[in-house]
C-alpha atoms as a PDB file:
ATOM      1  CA  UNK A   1       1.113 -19.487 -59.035  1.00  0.00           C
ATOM      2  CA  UNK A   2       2.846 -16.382 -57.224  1.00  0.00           C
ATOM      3  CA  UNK A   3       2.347 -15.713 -53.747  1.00  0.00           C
ATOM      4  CA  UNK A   4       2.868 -12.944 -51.580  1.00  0.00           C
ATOM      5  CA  UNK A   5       3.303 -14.168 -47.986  1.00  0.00           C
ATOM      6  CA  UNK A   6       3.469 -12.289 -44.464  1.00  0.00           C
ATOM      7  CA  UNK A   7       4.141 -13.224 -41.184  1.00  0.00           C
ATOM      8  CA  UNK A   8       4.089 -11.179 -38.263  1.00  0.00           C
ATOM      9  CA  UNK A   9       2.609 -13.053 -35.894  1.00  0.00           C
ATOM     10  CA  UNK A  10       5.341 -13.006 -33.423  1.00  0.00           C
ATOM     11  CA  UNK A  11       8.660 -11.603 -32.492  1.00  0.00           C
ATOM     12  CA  UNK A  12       9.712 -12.392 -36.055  1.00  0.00           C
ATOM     13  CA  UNK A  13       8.506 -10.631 -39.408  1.00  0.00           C
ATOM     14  CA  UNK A  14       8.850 -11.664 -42.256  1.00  0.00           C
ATOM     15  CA  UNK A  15       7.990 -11.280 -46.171  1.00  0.00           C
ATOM     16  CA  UNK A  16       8.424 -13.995 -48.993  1.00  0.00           C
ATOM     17  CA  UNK A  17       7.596 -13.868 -52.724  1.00  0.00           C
ATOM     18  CA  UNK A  18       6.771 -17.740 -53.783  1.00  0.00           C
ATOM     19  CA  UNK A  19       6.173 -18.602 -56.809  1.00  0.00           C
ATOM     20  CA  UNK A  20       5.086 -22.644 -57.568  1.00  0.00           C
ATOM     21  CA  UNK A  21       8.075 -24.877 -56.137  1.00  0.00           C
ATOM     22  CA  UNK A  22      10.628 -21.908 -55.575  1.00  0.00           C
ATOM     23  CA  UNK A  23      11.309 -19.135 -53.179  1.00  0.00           C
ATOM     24  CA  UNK A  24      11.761 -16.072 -55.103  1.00  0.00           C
ATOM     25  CA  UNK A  25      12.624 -14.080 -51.924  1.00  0.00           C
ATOM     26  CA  UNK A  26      12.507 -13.821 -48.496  1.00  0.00           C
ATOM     27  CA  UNK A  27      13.406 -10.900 -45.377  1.00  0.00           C
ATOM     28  CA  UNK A  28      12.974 -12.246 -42.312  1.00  0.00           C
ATOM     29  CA  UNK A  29      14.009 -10.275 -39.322  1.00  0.00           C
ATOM     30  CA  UNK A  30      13.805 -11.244 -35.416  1.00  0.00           C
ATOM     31  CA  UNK A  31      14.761  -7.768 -34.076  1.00  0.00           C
ATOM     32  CA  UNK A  32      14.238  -4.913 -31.275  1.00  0.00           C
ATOM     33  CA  UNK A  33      11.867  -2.701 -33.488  1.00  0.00           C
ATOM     34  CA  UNK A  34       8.719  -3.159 -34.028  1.00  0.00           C
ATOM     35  CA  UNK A  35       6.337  -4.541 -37.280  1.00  0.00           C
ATOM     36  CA  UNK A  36       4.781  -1.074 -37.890  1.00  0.00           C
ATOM     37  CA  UNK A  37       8.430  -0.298 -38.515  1.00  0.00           C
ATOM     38  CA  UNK A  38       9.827  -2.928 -40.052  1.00  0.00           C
ATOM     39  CA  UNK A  39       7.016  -4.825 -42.080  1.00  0.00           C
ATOM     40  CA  UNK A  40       6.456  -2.444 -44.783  1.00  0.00           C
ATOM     41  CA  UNK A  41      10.322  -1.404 -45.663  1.00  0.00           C
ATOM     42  CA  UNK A  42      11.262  -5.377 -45.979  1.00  0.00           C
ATOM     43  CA  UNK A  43       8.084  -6.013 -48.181  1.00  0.00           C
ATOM     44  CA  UNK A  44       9.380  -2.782 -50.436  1.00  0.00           C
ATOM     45  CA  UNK A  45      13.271  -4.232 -50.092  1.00  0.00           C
ATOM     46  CA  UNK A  46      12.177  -7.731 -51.567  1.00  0.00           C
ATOM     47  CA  UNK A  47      10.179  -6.145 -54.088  1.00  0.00           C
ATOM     48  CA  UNK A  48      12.600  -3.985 -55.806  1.00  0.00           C
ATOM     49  CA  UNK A  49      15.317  -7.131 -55.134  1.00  0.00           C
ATOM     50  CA  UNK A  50      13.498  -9.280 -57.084  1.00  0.00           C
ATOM     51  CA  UNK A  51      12.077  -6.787 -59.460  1.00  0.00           C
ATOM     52  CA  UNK A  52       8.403  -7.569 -58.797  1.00  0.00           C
ATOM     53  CA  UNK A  53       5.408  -5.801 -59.894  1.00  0.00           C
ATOM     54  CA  UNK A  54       2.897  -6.251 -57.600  1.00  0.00           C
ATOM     55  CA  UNK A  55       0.149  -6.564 -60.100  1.00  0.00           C
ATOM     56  CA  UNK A  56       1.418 -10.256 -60.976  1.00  0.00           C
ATOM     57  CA  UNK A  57       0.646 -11.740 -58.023  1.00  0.00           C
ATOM     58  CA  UNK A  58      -1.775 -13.902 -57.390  1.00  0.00           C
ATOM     59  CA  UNK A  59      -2.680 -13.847 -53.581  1.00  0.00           C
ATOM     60  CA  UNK A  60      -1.368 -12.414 -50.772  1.00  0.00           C
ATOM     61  CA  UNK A  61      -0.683 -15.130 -48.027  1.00  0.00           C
ATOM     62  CA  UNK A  62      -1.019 -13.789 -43.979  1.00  0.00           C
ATOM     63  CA  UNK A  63      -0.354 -15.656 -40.730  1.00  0.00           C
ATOM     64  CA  UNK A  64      -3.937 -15.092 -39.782  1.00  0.00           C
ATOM     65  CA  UNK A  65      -3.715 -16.059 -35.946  1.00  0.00           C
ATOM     66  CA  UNK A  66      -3.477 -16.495 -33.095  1.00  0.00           C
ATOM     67  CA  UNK A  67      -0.123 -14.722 -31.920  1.00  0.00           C
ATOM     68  CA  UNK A  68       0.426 -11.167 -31.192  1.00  0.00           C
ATOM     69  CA  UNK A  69      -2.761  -9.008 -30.925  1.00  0.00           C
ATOM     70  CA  UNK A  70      -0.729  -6.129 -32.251  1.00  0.00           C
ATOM     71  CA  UNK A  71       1.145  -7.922 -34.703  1.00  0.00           C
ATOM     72  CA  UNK A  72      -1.626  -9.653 -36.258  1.00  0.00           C
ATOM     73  CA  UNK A  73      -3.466  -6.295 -36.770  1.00  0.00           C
ATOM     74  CA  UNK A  74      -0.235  -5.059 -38.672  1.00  0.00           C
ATOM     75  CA  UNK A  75       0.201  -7.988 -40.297  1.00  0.00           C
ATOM     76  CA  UNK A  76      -3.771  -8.112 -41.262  1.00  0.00           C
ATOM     77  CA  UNK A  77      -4.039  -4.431 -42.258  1.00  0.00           C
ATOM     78  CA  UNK A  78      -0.915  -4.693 -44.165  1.00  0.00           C
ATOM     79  CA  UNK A  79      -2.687  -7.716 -46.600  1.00  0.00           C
ATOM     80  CA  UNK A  80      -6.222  -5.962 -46.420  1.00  0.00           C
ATOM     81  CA  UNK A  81      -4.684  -2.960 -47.794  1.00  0.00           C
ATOM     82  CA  UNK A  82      -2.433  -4.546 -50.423  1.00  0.00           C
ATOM     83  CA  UNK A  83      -5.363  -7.303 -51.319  1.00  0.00           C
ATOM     84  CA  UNK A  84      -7.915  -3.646 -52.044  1.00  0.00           C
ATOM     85  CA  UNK A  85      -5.137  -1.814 -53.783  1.00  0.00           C
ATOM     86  CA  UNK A  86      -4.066  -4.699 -56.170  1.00  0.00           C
ATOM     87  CA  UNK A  87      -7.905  -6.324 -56.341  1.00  0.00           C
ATOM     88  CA  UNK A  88      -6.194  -9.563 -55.108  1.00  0.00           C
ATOM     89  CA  UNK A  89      -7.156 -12.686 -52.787  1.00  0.00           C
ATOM     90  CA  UNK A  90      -6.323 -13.081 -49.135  1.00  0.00           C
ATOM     91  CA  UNK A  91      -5.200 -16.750 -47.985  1.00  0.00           C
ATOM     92  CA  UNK A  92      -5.521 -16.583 -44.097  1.00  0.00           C
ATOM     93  CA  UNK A  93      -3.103 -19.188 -42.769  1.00  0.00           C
ATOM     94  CA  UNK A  94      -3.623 -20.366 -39.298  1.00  0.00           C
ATOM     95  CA  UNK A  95      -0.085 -19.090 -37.835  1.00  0.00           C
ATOM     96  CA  UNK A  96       0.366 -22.219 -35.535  1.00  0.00           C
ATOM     97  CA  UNK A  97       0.257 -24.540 -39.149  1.00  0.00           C
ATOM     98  CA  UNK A  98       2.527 -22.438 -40.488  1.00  0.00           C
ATOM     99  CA  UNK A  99       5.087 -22.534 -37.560  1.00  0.00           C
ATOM    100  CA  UNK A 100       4.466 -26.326 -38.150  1.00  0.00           C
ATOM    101  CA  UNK A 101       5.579 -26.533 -41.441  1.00  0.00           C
ATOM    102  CA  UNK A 102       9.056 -25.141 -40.535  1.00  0.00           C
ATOM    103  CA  UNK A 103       9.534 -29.153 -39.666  1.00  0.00           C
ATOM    104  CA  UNK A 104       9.207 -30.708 -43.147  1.00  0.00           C
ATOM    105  CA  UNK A 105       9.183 -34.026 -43.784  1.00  0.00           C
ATOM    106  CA  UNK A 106       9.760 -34.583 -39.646  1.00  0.00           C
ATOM    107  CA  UNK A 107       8.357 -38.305 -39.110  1.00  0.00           C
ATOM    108  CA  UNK A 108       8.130 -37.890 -35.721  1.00  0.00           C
ATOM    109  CA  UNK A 109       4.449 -35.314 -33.643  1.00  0.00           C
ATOM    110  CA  UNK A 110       5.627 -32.194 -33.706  1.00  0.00           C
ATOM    111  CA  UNK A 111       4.204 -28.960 -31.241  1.00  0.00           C
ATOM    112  CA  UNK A 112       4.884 -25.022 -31.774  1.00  0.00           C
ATOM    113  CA  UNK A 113       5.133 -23.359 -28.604  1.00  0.00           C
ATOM    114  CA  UNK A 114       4.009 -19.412 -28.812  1.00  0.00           C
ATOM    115  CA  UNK A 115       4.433 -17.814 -25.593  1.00  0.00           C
ATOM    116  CA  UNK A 116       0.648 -16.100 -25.443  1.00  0.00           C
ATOM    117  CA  UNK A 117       1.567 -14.704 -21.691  1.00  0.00           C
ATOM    118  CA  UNK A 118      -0.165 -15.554 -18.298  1.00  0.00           C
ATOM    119  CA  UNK A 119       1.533 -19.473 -18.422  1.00  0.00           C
ATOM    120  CA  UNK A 120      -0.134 -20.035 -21.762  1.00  0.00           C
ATOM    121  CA  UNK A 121       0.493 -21.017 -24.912  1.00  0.00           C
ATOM    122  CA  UNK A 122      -0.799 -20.806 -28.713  1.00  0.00           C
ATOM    123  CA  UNK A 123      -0.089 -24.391 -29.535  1.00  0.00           C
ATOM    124  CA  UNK A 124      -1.065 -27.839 -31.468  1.00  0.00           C
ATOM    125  CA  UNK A 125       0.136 -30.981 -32.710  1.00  0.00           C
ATOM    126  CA  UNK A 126       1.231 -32.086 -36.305  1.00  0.00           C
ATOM    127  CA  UNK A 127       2.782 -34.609 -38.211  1.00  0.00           C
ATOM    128  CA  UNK A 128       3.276 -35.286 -41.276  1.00  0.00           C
ATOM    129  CA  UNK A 129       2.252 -38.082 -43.672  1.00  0.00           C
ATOM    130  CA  UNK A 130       3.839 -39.267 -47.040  1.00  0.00           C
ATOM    131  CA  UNK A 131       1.553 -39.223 -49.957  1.00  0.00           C
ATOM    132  CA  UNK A 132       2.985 -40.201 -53.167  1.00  0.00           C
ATOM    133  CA  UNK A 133       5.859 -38.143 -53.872  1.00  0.00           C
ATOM    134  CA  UNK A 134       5.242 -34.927 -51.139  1.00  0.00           C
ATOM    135  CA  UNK A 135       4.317 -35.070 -47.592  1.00  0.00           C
ATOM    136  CA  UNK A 136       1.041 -33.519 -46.158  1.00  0.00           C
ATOM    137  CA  UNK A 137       1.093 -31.561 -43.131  1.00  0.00           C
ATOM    138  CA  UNK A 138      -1.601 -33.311 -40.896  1.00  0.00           C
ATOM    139  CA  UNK A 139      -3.440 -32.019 -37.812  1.00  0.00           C
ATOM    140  CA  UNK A 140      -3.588 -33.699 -34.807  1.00  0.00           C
ATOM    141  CA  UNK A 141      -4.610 -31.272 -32.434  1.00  0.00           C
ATOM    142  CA  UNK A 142      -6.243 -28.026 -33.645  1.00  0.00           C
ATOM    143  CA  UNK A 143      -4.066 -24.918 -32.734  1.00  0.00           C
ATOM    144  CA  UNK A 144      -5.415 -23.663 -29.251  1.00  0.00           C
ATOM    145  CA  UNK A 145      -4.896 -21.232 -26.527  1.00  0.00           C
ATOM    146  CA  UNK A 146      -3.853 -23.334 -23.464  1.00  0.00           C
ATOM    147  CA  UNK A 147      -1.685 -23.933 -20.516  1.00  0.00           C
ATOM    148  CA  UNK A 148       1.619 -24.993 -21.246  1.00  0.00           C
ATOM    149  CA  UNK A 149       0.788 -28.235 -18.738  1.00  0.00           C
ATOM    150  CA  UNK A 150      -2.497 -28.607 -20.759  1.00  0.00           C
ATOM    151  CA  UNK A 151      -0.562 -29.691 -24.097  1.00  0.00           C
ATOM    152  CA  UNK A 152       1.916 -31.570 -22.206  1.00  0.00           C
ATOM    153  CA  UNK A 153      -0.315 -33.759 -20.771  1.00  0.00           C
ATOM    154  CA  UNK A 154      -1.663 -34.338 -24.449  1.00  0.00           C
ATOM    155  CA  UNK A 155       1.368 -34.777 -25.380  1.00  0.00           C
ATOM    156  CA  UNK A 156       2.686 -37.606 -22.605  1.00  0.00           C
ATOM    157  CA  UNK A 157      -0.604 -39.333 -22.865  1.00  0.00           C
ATOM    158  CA  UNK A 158      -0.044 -39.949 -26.862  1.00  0.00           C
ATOM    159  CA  UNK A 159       3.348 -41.496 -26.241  1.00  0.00           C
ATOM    160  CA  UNK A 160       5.200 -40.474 -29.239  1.00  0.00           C
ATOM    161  CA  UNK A 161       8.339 -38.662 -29.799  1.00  0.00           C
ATOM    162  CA  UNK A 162       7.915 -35.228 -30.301  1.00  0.00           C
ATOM    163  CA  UNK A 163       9.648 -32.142 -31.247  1.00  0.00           C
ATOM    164  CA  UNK A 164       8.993 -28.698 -29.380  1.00  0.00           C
ATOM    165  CA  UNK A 165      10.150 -25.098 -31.782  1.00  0.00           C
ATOM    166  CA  UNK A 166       8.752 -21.430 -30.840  1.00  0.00           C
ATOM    167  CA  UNK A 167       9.534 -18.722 -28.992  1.00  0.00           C
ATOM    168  CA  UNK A 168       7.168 -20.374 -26.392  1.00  0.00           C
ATOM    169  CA  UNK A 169      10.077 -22.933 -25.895  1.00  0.00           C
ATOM    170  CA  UNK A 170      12.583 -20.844 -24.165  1.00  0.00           C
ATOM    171  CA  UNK A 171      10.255 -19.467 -21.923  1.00  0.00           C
ATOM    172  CA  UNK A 172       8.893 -23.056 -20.772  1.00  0.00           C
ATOM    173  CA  UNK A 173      12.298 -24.759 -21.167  1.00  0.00           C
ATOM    174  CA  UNK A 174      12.130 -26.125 -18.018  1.00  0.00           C
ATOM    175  CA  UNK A 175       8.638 -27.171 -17.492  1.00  0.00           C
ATOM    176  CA  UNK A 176       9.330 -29.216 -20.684  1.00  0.00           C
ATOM    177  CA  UNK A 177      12.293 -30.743 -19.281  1.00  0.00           C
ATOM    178  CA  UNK A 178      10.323 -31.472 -15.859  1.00  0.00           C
ATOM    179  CA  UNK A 179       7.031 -32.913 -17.409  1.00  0.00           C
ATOM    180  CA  UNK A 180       7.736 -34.113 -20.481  1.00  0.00           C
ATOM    181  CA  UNK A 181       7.633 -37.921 -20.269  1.00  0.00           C
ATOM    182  CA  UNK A 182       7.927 -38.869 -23.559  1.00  0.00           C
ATOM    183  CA  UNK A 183      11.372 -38.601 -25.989  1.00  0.00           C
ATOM    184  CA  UNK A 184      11.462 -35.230 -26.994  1.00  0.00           C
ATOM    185  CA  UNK A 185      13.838 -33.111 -29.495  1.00  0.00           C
ATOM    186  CA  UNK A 186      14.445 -28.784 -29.364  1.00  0.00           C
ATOM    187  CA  UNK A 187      14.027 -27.563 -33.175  1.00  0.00           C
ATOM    188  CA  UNK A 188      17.629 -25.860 -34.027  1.00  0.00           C
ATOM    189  CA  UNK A 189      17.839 -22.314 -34.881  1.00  0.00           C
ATOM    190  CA  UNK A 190      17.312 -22.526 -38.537  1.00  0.00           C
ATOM    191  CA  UNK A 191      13.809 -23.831 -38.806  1.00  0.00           C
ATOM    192  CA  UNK A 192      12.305 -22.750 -34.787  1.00  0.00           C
ATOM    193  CA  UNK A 193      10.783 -19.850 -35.763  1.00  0.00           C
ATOM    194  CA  UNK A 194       8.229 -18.156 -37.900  1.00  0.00           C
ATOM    195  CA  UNK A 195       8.826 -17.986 -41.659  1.00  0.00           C
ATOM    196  CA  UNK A 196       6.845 -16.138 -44.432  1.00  0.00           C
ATOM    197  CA  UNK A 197       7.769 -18.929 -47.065  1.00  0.00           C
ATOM    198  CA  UNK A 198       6.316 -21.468 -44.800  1.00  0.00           C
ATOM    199  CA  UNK A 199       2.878 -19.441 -44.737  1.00  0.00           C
ATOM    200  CA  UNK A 200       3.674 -19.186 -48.504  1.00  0.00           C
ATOM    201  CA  UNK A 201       4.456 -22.745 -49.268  1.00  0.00           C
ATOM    202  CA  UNK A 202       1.053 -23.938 -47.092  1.00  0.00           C
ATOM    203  CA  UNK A 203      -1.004 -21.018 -48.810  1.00  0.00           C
ATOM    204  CA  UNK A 204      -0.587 -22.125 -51.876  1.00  0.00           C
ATOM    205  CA  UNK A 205      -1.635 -25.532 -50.765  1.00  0.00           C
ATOM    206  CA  UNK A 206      -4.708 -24.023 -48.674  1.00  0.00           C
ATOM    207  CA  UNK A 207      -5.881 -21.821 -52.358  1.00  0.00           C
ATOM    208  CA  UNK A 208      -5.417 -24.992 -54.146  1.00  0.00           C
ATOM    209  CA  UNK A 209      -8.609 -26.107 -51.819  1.00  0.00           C
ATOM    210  CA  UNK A 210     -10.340 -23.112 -52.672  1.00  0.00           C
ATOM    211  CA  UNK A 211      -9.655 -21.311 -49.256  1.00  0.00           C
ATOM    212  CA  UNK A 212      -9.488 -17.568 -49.578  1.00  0.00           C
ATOM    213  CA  UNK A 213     -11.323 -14.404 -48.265  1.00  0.00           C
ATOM    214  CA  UNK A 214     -11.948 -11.056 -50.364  1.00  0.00           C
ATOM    215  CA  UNK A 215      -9.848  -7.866 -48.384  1.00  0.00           C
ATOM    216  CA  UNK A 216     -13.198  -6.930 -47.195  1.00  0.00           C
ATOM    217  CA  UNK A 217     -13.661 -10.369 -45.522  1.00  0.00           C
ATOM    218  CA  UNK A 218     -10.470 -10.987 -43.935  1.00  0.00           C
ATOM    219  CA  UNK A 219      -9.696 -10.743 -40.181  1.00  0.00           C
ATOM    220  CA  UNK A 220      -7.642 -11.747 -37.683  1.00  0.00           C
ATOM    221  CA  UNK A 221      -8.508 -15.199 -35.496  1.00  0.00           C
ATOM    222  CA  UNK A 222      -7.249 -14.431 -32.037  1.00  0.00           C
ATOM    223  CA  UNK A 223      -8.602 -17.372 -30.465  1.00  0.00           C
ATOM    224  CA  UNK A 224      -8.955 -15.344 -26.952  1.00  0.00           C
ATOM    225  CA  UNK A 225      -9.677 -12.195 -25.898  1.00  0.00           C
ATOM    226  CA  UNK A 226      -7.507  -9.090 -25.430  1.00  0.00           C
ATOM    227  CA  UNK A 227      -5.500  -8.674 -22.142  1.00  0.00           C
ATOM    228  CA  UNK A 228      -7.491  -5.288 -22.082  1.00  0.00           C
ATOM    229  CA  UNK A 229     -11.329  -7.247 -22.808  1.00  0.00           C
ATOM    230  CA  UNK A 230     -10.160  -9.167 -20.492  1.00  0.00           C
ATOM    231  CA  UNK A 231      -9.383  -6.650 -17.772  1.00  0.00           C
ATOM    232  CA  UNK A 232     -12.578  -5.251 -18.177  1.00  0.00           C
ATOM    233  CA  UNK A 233     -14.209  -8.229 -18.094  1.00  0.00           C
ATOM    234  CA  UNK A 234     -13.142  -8.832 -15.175  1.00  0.00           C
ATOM    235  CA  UNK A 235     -13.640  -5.627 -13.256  1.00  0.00           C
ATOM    236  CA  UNK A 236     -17.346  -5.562 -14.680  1.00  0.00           C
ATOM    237  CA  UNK A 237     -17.826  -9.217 -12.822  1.00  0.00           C
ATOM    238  CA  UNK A 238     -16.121  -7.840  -9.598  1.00  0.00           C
END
């Protein structure tokens, strides 16, 4: 199977052609300008690099949400447009799973941290469990829109070690390091951020299920509202 996988959820985008057990390519940028710039000229870059056509794709995999309400549209629009064009399935993958999956193999709870503004965070919990000759990503706690203290309470109640990655973790460094009761470990560069082979990798394993959407079905999940619904929302109840 041969996925096309995008990610740009976040600060980061990023493209990746997978094909069964190997990344074919991948661009992944975490840079000033933004995904209406950037998104389209990698995907072209690691098509002509690895000589794709298009047509022999399968799917096309998508951090679905939540994250950034701008860069999920791009991100979105970008698969909607390629999945009409090329007559090909959509895999949404939920962005916070994905982020998860950056941790592999980790045997101890792990939580993404996605700074979602206003002292909360996109977040959940994960570990993963060995079955047969793989590990399976499992959920713990659903990814959610909350207050950083909300998942760190979930967190110190479970007593288990835990490791925090994200760009959510650099903005709540320190609450971590003040509330955090339990043994807890800061993901290292290489593997603390968005990836498009992670969405890639866990797409596949989410089509094997039979989850997919036509182009024509697929939208974002933003979990909350707008910062601009939500202005209005509340100006209309003042």
């Amino acid at each position: 199977m041969k996925v096309l996988a995008l990610d740009s959820s976040g600060l980061v985008a990023s493209v990746a052609i997978v094909e069964n057990d190997c990344i074919v390519g991948e661009y992944t940028m975490n840079y000033k300008k933004t995904h209406s710039q950037t998104l389209l000229p990698m995907l072209n870059e690691v098509k002509q690099m690895t000589e794709l056509d298009l047509n022999t794709i399968d799917a096309i995999a998508v951090a679905a949400g939540p994250g950034s309400f701008t860069g999920l549209r791009i991100g979105s629009a970008t698969a909607k447009g390629l999945g009409f064009a090329l007559n090909k399935p959509i895999i949404p993958v939920p962005t916070v799973d994905g982020l998860a999956y950056n941790m592999y193999g980790w045997d101890k709870m792990i939580c993404p941290l996605m700074d979602a503004r206003r002292n909360q965070v996109y977040t959940g919990l994960y570990e993963f469990k060995k079955d047969d000759a793989e590990y399976v990503l499992e959920t713990v706690q659903e990814q959610c829109a909350v207050d950083v203290k909300e998942i760190i309470e979930k967190i110190n109640g479970m007593n288990r070690e835990v490791v925090f990655l994200g760009d959510g973790v650099s903005v709540y460094e320190d609450q971590i390091k003040d509330l955090v009761k339990v043994p807890y470990s800061f993901a290292p560069a290489s593997c603390n951020r968005q990836r498009a082979a992670c969405i890639g990798v866990l797409g596949m394993k989410l089509y094997q299920k039979g989850i997919s959407q036509t182009a024509a079905e697929h939208a974002p999940d933003y979990l909350r509202l707008s910062q601009a619904e939500r202005e209005r929302g509340e100006r209309l109840n003042a």
